[in-house]
ModelCIF file with pLDDT and N, C-alpha, C, O atoms, coordinates in Angstrom:
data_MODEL
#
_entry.id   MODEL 
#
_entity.id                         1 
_entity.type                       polymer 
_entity.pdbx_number_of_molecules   1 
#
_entity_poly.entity_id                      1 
_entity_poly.type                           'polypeptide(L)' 
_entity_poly.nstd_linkage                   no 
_entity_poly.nstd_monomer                   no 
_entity_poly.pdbx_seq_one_letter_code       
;(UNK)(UNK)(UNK)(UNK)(UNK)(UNK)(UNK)(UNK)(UNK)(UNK)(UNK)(UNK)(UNK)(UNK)(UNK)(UNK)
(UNK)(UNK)(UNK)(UNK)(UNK)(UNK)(UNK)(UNK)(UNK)(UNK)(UNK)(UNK)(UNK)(UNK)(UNK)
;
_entity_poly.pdbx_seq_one_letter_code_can   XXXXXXXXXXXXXXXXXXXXXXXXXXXXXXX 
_entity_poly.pdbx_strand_id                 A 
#
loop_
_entity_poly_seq.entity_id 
_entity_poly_seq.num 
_entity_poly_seq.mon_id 
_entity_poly_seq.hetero 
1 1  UNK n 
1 2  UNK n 
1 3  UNK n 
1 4  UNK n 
1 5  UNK n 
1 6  UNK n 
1 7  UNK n 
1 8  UNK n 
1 9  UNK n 
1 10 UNK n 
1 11 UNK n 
1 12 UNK n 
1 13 UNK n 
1 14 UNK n 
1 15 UNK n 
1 16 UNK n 
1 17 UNK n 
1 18 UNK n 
1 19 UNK n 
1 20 UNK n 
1 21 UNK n 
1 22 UNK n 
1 23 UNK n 
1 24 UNK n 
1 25 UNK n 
1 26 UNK n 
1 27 UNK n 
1 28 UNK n 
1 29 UNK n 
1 30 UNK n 
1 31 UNK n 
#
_struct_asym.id          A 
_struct_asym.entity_id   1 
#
loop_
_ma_qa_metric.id 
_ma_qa_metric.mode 
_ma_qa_metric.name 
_ma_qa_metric.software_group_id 
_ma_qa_metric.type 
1 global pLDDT . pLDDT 
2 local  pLDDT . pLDDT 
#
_ma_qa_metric_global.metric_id      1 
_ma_qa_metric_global.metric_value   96.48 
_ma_qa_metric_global.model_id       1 
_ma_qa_metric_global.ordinal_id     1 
#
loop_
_ma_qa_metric_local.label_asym_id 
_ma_qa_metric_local.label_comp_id 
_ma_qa_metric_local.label_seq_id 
_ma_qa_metric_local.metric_id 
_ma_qa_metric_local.metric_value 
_ma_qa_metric_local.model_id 
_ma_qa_metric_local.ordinal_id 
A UNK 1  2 98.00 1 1  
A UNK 2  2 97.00 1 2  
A UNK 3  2 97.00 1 3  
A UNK 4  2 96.00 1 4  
A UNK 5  2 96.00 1 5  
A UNK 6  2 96.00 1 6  
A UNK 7  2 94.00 1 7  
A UNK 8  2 95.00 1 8  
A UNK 9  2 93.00 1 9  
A UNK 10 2 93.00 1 10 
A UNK 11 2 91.00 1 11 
A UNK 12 2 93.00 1 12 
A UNK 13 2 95.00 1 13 
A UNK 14 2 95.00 1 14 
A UNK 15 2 96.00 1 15 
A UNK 16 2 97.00 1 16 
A UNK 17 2 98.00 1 17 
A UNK 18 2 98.00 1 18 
A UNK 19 2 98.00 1 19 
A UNK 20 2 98.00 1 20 
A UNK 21 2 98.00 1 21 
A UNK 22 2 98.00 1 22 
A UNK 23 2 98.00 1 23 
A UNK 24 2 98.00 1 24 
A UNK 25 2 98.00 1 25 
A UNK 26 2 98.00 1 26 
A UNK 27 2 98.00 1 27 
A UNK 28 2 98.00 1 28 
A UNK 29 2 98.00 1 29 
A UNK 30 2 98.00 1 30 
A UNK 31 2 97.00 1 31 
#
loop_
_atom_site.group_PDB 
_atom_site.id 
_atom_site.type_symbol 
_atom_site.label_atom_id 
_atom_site.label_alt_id 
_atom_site.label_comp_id 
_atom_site.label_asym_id 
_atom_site.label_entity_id 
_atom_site.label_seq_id 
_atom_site.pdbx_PDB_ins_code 
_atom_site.Cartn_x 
_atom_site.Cartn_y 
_atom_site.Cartn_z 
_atom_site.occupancy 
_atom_site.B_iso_or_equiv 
_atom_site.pdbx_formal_charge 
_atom_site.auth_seq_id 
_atom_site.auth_comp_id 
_atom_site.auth_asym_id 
_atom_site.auth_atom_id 
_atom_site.pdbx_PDB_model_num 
ATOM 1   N N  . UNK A 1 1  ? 0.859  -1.195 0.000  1.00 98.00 ? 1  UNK A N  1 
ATOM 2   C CA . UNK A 1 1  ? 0.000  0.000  0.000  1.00 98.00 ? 1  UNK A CA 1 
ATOM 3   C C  . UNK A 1 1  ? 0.889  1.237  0.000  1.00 98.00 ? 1  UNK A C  1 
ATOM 4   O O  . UNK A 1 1  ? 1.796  1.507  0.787  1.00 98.00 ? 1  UNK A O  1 
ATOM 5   N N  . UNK A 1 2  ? 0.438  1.939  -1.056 1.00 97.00 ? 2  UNK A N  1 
ATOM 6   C CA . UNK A 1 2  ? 1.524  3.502  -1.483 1.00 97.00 ? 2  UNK A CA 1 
ATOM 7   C C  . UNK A 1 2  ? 0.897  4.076  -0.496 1.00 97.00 ? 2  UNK A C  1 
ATOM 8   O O  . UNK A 1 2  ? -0.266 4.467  -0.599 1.00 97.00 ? 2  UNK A O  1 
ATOM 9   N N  . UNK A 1 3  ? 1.818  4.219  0.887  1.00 97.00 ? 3  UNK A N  1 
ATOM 10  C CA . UNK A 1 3  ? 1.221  5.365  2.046  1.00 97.00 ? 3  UNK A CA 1 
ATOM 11  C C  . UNK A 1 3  ? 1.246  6.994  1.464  1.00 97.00 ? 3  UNK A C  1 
ATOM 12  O O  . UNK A 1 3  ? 0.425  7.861  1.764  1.00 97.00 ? 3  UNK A O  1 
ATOM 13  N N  . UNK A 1 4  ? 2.641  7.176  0.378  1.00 96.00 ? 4  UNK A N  1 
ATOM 14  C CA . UNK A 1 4  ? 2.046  8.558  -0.481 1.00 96.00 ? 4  UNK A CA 1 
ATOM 15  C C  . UNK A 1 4  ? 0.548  8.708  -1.283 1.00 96.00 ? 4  UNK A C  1 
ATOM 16  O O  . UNK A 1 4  ? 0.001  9.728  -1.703 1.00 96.00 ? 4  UNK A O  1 
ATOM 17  N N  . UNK A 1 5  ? 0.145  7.419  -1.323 1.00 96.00 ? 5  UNK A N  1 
ATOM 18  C CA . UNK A 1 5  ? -1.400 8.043  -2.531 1.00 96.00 ? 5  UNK A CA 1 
ATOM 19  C C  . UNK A 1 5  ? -2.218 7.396  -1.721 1.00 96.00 ? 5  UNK A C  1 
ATOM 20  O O  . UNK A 1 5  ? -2.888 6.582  -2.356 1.00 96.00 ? 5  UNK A O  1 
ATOM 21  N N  . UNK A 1 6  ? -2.433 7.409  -0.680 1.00 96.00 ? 6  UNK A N  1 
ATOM 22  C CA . UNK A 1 6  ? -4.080 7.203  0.534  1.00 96.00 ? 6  UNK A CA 1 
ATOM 23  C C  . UNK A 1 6  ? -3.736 8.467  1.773  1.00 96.00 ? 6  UNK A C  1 
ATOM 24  O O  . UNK A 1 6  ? -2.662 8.916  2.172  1.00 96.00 ? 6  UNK A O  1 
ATOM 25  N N  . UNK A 1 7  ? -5.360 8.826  2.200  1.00 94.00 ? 7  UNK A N  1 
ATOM 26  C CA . UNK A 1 7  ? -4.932 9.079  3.433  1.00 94.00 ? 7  UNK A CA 1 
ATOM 27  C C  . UNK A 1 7  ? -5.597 7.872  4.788  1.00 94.00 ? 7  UNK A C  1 
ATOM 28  O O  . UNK A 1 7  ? -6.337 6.913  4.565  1.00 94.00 ? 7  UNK A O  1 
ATOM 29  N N  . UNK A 1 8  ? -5.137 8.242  5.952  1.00 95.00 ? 8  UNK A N  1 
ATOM 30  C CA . UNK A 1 8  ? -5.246 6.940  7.357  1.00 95.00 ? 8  UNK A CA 1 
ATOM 31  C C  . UNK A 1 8  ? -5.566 7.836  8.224  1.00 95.00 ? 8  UNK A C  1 
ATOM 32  O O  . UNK A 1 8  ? -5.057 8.882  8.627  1.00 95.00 ? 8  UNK A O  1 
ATOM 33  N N  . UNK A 1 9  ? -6.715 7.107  8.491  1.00 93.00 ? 9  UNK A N  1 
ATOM 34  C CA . UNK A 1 9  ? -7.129 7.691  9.853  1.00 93.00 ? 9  UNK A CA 1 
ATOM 35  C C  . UNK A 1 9  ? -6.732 6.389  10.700 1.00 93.00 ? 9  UNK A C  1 
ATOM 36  O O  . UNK A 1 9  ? -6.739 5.191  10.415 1.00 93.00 ? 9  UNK A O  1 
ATOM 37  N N  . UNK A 1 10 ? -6.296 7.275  12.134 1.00 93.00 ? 10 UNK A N  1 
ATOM 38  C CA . UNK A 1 10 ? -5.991 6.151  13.185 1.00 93.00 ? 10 UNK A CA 1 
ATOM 39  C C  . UNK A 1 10 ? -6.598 6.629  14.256 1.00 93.00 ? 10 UNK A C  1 
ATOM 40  O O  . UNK A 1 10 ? -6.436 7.797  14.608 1.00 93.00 ? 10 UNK A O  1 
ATOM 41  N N  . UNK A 1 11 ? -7.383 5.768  14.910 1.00 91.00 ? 11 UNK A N  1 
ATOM 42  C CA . UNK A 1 11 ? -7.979 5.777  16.278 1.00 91.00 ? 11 UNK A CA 1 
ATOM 43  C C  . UNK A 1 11 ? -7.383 5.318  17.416 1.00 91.00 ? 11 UNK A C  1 
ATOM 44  O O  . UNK A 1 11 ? -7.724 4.336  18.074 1.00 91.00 ? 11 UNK A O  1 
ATOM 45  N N  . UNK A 1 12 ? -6.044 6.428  17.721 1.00 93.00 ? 12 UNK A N  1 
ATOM 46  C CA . UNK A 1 12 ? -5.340 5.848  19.041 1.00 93.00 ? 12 UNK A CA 1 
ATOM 47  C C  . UNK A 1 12 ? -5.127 7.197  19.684 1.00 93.00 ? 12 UNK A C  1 
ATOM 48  O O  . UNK A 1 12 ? -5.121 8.261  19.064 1.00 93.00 ? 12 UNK A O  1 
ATOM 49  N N  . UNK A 1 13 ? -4.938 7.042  21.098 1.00 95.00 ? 13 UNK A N  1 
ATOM 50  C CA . UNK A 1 13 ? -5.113 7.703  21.948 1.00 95.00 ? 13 UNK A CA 1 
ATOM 51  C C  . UNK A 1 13 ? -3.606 7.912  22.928 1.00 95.00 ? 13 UNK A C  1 
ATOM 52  O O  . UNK A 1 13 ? -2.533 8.426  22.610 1.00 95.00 ? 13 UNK A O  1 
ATOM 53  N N  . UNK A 1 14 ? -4.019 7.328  24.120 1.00 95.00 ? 14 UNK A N  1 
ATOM 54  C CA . UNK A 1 14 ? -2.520 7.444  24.543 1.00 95.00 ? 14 UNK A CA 1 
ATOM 55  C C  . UNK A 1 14 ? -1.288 7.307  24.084 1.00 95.00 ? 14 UNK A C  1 
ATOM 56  O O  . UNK A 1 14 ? -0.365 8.049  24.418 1.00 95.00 ? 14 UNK A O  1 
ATOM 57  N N  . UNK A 1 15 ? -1.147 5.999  22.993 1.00 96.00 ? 15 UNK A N  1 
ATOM 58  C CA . UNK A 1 15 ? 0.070  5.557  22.535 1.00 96.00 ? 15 UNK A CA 1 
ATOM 59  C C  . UNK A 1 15 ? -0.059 6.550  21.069 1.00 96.00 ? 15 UNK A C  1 
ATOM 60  O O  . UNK A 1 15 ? 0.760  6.144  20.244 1.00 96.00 ? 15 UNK A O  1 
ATOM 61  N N  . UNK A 1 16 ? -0.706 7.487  20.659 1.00 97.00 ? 16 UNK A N  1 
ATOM 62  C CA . UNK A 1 16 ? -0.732 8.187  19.416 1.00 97.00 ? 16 UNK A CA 1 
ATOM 63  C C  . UNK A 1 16 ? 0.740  8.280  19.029 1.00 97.00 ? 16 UNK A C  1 
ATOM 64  O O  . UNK A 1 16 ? 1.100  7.638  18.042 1.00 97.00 ? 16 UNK A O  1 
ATOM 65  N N  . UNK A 1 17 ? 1.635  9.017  19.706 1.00 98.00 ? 17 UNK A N  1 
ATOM 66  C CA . UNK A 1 17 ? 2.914  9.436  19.346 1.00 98.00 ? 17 UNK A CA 1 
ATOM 67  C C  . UNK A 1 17 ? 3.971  8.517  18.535 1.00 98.00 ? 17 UNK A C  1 
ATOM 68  O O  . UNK A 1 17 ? 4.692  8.853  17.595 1.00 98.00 ? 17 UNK A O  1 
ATOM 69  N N  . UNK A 1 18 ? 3.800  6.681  19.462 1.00 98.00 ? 18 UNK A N  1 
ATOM 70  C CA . UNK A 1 18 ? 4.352  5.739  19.003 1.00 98.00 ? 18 UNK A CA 1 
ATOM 71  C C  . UNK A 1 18 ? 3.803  5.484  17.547 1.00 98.00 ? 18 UNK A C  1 
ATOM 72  O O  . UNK A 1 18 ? 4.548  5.550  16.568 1.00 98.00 ? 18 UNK A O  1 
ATOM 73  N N  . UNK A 1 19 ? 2.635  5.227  17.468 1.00 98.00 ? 19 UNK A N  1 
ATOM 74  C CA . UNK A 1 19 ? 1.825  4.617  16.584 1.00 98.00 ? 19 UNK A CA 1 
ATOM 75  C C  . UNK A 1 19 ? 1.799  5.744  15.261 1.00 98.00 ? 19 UNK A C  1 
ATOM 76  O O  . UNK A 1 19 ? 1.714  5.309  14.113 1.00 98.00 ? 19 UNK A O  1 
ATOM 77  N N  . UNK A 1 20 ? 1.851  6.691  15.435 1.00 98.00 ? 20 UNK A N  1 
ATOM 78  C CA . UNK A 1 20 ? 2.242  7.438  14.555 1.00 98.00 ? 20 UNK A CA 1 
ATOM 79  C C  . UNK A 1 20 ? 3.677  7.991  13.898 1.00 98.00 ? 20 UNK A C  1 
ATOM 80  O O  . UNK A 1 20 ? 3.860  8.690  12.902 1.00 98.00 ? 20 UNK A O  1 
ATOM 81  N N  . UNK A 1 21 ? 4.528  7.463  14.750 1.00 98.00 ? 21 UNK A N  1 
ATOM 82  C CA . UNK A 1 21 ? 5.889  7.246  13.990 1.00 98.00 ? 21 UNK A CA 1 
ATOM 83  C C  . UNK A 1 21 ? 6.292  6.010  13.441 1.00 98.00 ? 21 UNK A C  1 
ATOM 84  O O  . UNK A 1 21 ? 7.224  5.901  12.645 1.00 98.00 ? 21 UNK A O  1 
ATOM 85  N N  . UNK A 1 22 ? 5.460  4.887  13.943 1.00 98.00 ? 22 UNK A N  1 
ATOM 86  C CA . UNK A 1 22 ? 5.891  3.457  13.066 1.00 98.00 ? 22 UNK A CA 1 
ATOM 87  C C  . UNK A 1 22 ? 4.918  4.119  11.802 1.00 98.00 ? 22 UNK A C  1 
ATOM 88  O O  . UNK A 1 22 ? 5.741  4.370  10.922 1.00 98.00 ? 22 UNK A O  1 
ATOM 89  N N  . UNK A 1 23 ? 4.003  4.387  11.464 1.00 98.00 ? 23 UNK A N  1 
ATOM 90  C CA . UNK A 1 23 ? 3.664  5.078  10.402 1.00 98.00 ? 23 UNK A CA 1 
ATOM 91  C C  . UNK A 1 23 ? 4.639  5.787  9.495  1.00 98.00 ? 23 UNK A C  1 
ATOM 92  O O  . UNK A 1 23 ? 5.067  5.389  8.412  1.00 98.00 ? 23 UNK A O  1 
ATOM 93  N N  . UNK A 1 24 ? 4.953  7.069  10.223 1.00 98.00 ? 24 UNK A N  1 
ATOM 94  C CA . UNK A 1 24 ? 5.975  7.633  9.449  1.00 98.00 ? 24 UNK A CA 1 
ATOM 95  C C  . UNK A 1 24 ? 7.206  6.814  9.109  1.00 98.00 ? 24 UNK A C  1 
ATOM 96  O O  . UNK A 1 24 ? 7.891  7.164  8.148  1.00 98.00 ? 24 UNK A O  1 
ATOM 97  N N  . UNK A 1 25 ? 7.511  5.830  9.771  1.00 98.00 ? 25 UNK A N  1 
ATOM 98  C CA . UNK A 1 25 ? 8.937  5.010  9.388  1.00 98.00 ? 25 UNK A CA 1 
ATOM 99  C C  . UNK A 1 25 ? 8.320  4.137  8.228  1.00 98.00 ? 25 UNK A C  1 
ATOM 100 O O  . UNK A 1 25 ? 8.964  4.087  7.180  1.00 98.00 ? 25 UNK A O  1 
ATOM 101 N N  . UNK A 1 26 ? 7.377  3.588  8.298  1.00 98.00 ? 26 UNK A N  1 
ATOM 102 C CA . UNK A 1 26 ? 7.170  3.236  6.752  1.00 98.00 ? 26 UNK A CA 1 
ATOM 103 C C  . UNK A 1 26 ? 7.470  3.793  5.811  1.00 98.00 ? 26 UNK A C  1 
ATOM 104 O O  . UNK A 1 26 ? 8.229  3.411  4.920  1.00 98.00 ? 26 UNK A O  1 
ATOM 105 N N  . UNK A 1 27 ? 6.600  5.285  5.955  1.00 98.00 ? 27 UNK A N  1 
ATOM 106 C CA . UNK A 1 27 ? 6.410  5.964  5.027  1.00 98.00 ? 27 UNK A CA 1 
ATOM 107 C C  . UNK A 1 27 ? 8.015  6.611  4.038  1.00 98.00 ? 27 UNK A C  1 
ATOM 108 O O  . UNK A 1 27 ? 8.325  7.003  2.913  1.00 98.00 ? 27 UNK A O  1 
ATOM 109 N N  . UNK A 1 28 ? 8.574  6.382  5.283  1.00 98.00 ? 28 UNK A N  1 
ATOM 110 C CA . UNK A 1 28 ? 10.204 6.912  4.492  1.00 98.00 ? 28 UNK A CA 1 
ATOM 111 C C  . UNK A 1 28 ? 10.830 5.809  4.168  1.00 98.00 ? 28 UNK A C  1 
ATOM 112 O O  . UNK A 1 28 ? 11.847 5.945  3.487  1.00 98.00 ? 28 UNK A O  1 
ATOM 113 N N  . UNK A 1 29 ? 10.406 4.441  4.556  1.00 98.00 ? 29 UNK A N  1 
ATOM 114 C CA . UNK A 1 29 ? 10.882 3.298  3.904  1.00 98.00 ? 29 UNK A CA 1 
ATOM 115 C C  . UNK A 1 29 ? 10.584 2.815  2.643  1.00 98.00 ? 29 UNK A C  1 
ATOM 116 O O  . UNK A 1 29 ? 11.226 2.018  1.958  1.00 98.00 ? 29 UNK A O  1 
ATOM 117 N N  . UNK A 1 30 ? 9.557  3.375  2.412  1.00 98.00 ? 30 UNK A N  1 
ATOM 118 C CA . UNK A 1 30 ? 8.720  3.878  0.967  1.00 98.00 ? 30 UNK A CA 1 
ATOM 119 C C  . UNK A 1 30 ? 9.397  4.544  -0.408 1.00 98.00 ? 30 UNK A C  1 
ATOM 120 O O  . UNK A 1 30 ? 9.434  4.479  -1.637 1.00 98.00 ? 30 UNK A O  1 
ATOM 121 N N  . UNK A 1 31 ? 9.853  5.168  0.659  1.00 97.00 ? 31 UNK A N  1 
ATOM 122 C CA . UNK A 1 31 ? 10.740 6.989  -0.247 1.00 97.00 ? 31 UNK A CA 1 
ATOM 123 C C  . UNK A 1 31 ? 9.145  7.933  -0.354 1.00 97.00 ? 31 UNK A C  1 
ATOM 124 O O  . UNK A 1 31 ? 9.132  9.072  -0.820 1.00 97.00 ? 31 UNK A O  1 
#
């Protein structure tokens, strides 16, 4: 899945910060 051509919604709360940088580390694993 091209994380550049979708957008993600995520439903997290406390752990947001984590869960949103394993995101971004995909996303640059991507290019």
């Amino acid at each position: 899945i091209d994380l550049g051509a979708i957008t993600t919604s995520m439903t997290i709360n406390s752990p947001a910060p984590m869960i949103f940088a394993m995101y971004l580390a995909v996303a640059e694993q991507q290019g």
